[in-house]
PDB file of N, CA and C in Angstrom:
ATOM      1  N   UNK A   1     -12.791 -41.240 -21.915  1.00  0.00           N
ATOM      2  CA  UNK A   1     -12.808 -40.412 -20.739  1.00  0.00           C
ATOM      3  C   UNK A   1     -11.406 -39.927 -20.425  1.00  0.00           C
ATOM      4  N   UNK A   2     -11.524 -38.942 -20.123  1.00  0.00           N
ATOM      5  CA  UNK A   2     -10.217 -38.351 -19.736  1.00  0.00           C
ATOM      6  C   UNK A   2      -9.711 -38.444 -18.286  1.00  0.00           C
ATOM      7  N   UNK A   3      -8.390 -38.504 -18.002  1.00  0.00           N
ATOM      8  CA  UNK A   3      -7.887 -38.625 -16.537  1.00  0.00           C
ATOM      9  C   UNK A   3      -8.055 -37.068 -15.811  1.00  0.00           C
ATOM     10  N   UNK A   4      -8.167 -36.128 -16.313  1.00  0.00           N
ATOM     11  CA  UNK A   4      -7.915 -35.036 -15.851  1.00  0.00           C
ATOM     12  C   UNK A   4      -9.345 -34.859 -14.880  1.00  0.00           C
ATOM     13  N   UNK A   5      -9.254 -34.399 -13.871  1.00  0.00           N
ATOM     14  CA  UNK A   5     -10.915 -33.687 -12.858  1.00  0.00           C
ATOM     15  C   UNK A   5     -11.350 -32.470 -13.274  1.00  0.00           C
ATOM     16  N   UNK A   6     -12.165 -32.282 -13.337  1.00  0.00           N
ATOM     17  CA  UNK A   6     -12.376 -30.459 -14.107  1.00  0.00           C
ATOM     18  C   UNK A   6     -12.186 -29.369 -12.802  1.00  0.00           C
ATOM     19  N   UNK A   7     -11.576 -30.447 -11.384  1.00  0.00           N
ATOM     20  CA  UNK A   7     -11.407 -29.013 -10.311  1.00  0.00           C
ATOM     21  C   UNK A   7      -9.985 -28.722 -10.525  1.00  0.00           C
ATOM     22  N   UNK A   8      -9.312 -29.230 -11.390  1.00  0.00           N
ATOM     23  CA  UNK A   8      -7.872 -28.933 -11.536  1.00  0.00           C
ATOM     24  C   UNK A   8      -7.462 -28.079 -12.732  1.00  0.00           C
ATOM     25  N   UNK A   9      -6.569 -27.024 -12.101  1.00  0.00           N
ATOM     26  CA  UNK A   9      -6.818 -25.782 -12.653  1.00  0.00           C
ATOM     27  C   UNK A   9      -5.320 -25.143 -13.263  1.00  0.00           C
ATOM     28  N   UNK A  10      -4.787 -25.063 -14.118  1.00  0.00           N
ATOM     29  CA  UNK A  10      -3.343 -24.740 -14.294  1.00  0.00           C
ATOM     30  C   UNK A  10      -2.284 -24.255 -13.467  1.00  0.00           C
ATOM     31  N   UNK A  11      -1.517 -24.366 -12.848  1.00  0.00           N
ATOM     32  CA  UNK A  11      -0.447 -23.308 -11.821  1.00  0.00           C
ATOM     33  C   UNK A  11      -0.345 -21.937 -12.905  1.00  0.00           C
ATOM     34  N   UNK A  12      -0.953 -21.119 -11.804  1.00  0.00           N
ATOM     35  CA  UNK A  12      -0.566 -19.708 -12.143  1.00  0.00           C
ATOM     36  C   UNK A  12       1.154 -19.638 -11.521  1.00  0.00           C
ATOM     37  N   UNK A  13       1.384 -18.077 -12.370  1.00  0.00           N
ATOM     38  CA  UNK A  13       2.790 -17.826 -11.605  1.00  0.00           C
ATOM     39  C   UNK A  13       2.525 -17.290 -10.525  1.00  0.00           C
ATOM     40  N   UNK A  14       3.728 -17.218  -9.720  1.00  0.00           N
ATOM     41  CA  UNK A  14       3.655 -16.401  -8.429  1.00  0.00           C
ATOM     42  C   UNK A  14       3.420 -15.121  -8.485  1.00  0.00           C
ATOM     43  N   UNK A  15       2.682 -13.958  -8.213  1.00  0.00           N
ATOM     44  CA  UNK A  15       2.992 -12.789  -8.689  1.00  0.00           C
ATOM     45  C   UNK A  15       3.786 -12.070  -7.782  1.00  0.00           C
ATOM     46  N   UNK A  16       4.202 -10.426  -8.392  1.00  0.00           N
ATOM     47  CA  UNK A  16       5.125  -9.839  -7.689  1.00  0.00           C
ATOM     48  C   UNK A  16       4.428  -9.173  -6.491  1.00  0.00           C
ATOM     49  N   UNK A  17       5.338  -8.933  -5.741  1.00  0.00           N
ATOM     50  CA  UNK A  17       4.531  -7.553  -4.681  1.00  0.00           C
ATOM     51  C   UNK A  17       5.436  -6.326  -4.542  1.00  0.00           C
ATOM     52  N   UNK A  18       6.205  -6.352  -5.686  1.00  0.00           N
ATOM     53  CA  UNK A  18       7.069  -5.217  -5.147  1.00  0.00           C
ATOM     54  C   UNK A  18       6.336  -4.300  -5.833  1.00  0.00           C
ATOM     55  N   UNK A  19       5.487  -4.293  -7.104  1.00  0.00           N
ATOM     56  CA  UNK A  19       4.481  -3.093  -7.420  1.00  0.00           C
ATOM     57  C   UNK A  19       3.577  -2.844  -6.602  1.00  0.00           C
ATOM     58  N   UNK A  20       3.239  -3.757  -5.454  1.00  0.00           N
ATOM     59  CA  UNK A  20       2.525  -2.820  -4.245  1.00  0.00           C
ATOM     60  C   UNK A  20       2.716  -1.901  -3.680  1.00  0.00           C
ATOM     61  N   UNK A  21       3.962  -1.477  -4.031  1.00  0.00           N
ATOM     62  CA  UNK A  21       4.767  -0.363  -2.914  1.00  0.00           C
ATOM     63  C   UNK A  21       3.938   0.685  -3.186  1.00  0.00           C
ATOM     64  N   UNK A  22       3.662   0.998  -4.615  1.00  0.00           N
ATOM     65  CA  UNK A  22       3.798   1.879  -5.043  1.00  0.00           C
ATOM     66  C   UNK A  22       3.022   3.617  -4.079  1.00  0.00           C
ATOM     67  N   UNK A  23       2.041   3.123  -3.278  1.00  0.00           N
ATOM     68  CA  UNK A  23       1.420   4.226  -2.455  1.00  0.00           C
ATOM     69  C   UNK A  23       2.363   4.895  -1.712  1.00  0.00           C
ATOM     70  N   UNK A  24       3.351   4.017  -1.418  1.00  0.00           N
ATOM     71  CA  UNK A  24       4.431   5.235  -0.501  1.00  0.00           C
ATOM     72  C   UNK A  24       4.591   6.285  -0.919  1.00  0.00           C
ATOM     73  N   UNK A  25       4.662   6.824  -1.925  1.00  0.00           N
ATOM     74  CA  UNK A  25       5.265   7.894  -3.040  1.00  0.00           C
ATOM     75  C   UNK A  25       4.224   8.829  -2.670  1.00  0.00           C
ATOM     76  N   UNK A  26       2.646   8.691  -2.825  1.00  0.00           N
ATOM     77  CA  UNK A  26       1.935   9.755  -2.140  1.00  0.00           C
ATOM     78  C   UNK A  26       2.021   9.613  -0.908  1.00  0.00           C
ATOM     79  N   UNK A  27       2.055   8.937   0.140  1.00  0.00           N
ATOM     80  CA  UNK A  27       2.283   9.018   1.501  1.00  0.00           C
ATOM     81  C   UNK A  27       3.192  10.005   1.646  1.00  0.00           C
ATOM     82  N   UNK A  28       4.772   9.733   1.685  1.00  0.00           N
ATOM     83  CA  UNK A  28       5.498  10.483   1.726  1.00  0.00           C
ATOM     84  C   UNK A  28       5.448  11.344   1.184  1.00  0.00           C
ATOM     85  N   UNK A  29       4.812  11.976   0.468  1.00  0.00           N
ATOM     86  CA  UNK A  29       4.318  13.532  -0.303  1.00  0.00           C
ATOM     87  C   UNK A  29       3.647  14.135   0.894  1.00  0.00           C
ATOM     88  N   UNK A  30       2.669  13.504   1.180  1.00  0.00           N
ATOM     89  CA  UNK A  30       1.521  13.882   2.066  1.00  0.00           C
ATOM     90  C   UNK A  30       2.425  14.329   3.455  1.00  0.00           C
ATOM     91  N   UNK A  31       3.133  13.632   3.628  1.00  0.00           N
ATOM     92  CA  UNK A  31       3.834  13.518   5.513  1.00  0.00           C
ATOM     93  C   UNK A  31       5.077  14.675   5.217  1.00  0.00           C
ATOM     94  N   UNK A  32       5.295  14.830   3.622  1.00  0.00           N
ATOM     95  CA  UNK A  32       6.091  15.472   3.714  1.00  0.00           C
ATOM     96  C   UNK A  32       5.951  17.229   3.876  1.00  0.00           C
ATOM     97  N   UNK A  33       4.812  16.997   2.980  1.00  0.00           N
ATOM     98  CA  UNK A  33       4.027  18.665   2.351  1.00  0.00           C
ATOM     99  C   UNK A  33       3.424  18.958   4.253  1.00  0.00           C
ATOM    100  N   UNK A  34       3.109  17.742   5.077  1.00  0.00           N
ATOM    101  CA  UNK A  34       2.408  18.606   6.236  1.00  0.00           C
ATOM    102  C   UNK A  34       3.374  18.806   7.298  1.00  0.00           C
ATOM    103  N   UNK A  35       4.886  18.320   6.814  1.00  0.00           N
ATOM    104  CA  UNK A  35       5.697  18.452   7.819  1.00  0.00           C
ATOM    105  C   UNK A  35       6.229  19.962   7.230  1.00  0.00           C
ATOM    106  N   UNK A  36       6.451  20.166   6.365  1.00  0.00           N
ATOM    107  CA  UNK A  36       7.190  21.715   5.930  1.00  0.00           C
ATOM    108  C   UNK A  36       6.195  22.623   5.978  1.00  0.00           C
ATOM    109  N   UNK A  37       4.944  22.335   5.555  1.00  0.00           N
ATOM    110  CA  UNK A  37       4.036  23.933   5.346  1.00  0.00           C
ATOM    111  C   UNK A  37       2.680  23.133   5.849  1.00  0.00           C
ATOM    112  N   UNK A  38       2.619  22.320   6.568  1.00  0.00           N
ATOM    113  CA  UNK A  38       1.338  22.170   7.659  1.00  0.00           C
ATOM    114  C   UNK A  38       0.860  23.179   8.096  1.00  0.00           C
ATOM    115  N   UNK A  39       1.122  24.505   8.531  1.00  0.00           N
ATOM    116  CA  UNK A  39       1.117  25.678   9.522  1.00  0.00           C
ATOM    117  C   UNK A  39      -0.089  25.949   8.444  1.00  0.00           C
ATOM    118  N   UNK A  40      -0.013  26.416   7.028  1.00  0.00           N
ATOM    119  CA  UNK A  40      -1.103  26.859   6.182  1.00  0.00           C
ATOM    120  C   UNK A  40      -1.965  25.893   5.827  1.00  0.00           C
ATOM    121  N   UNK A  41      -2.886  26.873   5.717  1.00  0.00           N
ATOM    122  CA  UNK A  41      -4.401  26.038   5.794  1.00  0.00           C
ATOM    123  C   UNK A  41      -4.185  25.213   4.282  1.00  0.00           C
ATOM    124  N   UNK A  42      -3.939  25.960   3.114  1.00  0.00           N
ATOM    125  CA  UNK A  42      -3.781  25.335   1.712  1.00  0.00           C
ATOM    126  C   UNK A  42      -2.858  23.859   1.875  1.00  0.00           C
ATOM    127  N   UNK A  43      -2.102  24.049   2.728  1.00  0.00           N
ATOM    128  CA  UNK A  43      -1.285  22.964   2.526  1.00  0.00           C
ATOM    129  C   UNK A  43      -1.534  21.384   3.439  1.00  0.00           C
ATOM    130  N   UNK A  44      -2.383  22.415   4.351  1.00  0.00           N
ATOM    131  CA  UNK A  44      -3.005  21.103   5.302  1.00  0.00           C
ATOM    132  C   UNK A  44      -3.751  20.089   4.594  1.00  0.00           C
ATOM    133  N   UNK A  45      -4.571  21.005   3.816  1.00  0.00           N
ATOM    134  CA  UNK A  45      -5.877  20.551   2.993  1.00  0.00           C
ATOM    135  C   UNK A  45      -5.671  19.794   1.745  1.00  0.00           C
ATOM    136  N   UNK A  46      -4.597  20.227   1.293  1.00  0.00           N
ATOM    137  CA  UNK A  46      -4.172  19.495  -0.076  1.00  0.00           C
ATOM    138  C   UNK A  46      -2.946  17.716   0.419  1.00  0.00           C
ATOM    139  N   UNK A  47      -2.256  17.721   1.798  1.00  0.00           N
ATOM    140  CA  UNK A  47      -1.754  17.227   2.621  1.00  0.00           C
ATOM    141  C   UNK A  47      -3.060  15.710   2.270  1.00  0.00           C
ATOM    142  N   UNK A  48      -4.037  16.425   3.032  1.00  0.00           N
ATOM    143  CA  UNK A  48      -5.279  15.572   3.718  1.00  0.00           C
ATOM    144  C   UNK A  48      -5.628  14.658   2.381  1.00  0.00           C
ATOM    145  N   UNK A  49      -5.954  15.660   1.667  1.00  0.00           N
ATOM    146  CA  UNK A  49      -6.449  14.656   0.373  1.00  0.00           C
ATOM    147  C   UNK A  49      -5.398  14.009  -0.240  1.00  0.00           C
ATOM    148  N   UNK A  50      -4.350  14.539  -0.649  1.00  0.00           N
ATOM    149  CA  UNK A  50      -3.447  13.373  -1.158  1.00  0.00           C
ATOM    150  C   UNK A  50      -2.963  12.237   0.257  1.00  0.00           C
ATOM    151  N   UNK A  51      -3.007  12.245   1.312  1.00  0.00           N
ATOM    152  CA  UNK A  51      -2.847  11.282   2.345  1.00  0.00           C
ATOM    153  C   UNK A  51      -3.946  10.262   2.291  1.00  0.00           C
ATOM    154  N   UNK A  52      -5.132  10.691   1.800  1.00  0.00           N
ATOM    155  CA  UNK A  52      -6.068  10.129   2.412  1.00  0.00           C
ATOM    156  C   UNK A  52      -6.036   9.214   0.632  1.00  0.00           C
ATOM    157  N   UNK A  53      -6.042   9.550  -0.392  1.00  0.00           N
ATOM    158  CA  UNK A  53      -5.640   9.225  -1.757  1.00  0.00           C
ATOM    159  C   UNK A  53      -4.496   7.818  -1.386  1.00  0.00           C
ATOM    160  N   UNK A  54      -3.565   8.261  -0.635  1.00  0.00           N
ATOM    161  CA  UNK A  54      -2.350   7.571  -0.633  1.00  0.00           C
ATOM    162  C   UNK A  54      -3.134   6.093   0.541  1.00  0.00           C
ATOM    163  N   UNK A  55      -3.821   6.483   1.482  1.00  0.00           N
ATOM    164  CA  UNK A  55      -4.219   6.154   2.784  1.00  0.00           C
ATOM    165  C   UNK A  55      -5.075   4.541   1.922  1.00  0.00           C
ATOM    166  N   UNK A  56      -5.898   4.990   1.256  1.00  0.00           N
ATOM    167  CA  UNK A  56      -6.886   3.860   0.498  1.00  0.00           C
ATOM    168  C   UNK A  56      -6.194   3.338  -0.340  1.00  0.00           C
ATOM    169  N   UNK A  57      -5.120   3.603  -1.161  1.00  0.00           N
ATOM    170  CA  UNK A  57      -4.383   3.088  -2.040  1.00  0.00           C
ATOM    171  C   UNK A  57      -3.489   2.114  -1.621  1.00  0.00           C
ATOM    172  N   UNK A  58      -3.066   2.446  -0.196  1.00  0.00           N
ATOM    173  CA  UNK A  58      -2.316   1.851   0.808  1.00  0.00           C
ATOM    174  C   UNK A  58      -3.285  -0.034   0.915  1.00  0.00           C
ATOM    175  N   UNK A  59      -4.144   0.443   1.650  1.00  0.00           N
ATOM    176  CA  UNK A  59      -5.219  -0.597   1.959  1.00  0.00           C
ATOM    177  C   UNK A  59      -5.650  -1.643   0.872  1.00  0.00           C
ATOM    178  N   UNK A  60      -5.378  -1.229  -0.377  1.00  0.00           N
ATOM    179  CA  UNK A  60      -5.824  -1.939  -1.607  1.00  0.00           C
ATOM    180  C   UNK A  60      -4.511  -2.687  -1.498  1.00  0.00           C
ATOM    181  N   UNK A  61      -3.484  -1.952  -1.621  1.00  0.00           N
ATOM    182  CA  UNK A  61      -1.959  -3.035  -2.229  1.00  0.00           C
ATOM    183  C   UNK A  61      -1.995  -3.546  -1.192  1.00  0.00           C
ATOM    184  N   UNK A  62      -2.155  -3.905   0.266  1.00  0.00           N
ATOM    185  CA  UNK A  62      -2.018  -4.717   1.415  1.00  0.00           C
ATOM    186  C   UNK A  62      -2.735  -5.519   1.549  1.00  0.00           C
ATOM    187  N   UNK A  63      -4.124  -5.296   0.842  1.00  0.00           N
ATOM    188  CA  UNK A  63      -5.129  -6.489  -0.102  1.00  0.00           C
ATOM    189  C   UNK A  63      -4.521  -7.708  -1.049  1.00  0.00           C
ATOM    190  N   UNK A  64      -3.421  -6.554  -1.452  1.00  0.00           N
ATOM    191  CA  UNK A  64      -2.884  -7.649  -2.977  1.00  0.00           C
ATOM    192  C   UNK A  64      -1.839  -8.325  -2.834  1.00  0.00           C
ATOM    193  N   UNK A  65      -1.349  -7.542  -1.539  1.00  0.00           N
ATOM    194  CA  UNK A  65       0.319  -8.283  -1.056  1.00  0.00           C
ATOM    195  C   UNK A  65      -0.359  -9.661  -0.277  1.00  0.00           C
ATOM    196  N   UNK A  66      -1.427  -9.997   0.211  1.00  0.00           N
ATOM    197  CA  UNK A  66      -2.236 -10.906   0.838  1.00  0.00           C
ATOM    198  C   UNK A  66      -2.366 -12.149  -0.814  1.00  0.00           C
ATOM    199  N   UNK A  67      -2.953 -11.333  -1.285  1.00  0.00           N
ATOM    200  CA  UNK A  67      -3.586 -12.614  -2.325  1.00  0.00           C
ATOM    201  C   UNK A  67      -2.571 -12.432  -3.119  1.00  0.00           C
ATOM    202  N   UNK A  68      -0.977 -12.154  -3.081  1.00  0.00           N
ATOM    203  CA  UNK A  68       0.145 -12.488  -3.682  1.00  0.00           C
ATOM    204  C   UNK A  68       0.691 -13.878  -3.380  1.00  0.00           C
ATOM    205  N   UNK A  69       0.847 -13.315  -1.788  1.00  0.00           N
ATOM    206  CA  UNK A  69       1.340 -14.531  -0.794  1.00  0.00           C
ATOM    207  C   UNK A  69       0.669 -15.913  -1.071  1.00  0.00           C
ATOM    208  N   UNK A  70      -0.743 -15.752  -1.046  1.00  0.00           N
ATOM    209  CA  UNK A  70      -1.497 -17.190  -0.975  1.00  0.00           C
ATOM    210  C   UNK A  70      -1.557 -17.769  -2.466  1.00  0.00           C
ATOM    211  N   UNK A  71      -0.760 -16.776  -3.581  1.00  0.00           N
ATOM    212  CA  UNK A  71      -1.053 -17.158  -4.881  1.00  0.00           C
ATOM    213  C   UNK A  71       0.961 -17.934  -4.859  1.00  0.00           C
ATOM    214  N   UNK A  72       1.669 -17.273  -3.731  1.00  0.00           N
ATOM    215  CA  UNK A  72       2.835 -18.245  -3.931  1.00  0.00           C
ATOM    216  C   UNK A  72       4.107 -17.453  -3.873  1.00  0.00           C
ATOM    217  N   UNK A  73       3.506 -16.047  -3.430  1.00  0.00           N
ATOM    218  CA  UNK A  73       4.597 -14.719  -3.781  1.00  0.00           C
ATOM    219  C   UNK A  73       5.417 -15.104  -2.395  1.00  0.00           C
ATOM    220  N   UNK A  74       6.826 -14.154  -2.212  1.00  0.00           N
ATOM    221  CA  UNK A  74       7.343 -14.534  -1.189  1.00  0.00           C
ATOM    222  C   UNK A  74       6.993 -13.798   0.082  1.00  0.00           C
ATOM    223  N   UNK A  75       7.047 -14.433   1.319  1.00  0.00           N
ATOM    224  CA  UNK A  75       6.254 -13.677   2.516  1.00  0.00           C
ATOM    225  C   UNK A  75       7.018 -12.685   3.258  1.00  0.00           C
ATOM    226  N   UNK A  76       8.698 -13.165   2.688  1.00  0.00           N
ATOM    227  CA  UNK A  76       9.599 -11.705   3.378  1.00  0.00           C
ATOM    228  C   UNK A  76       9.185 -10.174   2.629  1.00  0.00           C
ATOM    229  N   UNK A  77       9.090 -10.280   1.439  1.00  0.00           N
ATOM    230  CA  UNK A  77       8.852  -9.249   0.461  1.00  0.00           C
ATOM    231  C   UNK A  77       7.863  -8.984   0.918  1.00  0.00           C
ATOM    232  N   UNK A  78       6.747  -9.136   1.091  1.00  0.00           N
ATOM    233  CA  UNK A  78       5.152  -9.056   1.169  1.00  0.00           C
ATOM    234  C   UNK A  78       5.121  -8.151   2.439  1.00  0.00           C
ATOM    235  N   UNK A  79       5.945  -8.761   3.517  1.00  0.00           N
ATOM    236  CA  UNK A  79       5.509  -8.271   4.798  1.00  0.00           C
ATOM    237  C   UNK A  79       6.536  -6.973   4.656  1.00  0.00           C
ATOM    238  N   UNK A  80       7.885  -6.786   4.177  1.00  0.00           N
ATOM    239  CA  UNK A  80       8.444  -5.279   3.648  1.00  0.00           C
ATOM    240  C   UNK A  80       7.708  -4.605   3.020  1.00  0.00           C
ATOM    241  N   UNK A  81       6.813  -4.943   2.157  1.00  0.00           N
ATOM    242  CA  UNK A  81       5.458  -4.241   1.514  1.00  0.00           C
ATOM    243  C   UNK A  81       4.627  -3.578   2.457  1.00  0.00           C
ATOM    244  N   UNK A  82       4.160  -4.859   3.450  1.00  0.00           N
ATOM    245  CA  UNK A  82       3.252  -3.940   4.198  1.00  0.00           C
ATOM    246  C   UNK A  82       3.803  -3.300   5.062  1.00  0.00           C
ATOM    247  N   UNK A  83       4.832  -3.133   5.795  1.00  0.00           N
ATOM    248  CA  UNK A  83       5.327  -2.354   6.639  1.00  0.00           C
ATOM    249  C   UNK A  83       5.931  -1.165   6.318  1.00  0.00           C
ATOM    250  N   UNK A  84       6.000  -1.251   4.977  1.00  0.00           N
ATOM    251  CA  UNK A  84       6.520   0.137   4.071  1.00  0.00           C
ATOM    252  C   UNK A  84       5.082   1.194   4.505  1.00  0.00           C
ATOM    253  N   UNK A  85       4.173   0.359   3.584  1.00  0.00           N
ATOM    254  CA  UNK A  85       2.589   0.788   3.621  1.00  0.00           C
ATOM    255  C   UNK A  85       2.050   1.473   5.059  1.00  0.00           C
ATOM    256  N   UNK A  86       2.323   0.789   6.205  1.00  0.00           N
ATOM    257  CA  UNK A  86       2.267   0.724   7.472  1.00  0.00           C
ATOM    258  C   UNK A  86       2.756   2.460   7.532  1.00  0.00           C
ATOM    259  N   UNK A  87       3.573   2.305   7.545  1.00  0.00           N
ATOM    260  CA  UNK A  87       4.842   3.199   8.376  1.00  0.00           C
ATOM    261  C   UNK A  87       4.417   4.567   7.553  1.00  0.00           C
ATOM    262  N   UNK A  88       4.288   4.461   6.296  1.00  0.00           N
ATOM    263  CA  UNK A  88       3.782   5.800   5.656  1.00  0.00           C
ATOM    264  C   UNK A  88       2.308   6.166   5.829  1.00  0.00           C
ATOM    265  N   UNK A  89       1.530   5.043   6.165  1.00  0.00           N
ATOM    266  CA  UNK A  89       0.072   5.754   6.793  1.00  0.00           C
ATOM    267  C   UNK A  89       0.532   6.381   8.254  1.00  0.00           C
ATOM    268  N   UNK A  90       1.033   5.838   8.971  1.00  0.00           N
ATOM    269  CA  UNK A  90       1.270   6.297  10.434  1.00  0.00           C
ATOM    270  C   UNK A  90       2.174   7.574  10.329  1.00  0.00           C
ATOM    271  N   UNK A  91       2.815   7.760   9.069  1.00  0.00           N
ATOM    272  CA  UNK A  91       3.566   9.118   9.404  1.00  0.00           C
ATOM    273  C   UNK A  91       2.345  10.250   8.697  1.00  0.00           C
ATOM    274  N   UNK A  92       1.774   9.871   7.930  1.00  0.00           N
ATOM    275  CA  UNK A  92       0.628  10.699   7.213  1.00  0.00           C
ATOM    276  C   UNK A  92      -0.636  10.720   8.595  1.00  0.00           C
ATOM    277  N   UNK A  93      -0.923  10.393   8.984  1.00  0.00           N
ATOM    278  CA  UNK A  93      -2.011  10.271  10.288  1.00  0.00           C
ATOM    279  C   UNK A  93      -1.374  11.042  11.479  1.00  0.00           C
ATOM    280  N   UNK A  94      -0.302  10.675  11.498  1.00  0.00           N
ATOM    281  CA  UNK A  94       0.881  11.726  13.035  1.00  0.00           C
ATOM    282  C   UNK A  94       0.859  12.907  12.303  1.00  0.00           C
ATOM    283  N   UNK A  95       1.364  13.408  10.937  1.00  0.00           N
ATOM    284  CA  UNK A  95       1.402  14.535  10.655  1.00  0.00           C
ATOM    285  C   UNK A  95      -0.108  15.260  10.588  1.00  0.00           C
ATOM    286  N   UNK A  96      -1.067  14.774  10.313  1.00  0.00           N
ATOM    287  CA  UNK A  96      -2.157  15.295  10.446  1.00  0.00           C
ATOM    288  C   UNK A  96      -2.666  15.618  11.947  1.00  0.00           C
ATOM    289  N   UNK A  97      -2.390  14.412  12.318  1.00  0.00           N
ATOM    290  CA  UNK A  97      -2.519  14.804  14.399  1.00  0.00           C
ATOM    291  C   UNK A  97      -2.176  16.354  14.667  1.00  0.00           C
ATOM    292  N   UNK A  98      -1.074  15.836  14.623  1.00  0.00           N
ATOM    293  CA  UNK A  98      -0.206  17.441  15.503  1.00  0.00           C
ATOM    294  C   UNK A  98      -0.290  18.657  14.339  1.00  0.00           C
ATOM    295  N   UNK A  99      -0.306  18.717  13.137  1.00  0.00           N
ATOM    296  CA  UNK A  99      -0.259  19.789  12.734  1.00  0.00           C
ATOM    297  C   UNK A  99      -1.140  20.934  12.827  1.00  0.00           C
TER     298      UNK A  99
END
């Protein structure tokens, strides 16, 4: 018989969260394209969908920056993750407001 329990399970590594960022890049496209040429309809519209692209993409990595943390990732990084994430939905959602 073996000493080992079969609920014991190898240590994974910690994973990263700094590839969560990565949605900012359409956010800030989005907040950017509706802050310069919002006024046209083409640009509102193409704005909307890449925001809204960026918006769900957002929500997934703030999913993963979660099950980073509890897998061992660090919680300062994680929470700069999400507040990156944060801050570029809220400027993509304000620019859609008022424009």
């Amino acid at each position: 018989m073996s000493n080992e329990s079969p609920s014991v399970t190898p240590n994974e590594a910690p994973s990263s969260v700094s590839g969560d960022a990565w949605p900012v890049l359409p956010l800030g496209l989005a907040a950017a394209l509706l802050r310069t040429l919002g006024d046209h309809t083409w640009a509102y519209v193409l704005g909307a969908v890449i925001g809204g692209i960026g918006l769900l993409a957002a929500v997934i990595a703030v999913a993963e920056c979660v099950r980073a943390v509890r897998r061992g990732a660090s919680v300062g990084k994680a929470a700069w993750v999400v507040f990156l994430l944060l801050a570029g939905g809220f400027a993509v959602v304000h620019q859609l407001a008022t424009a």
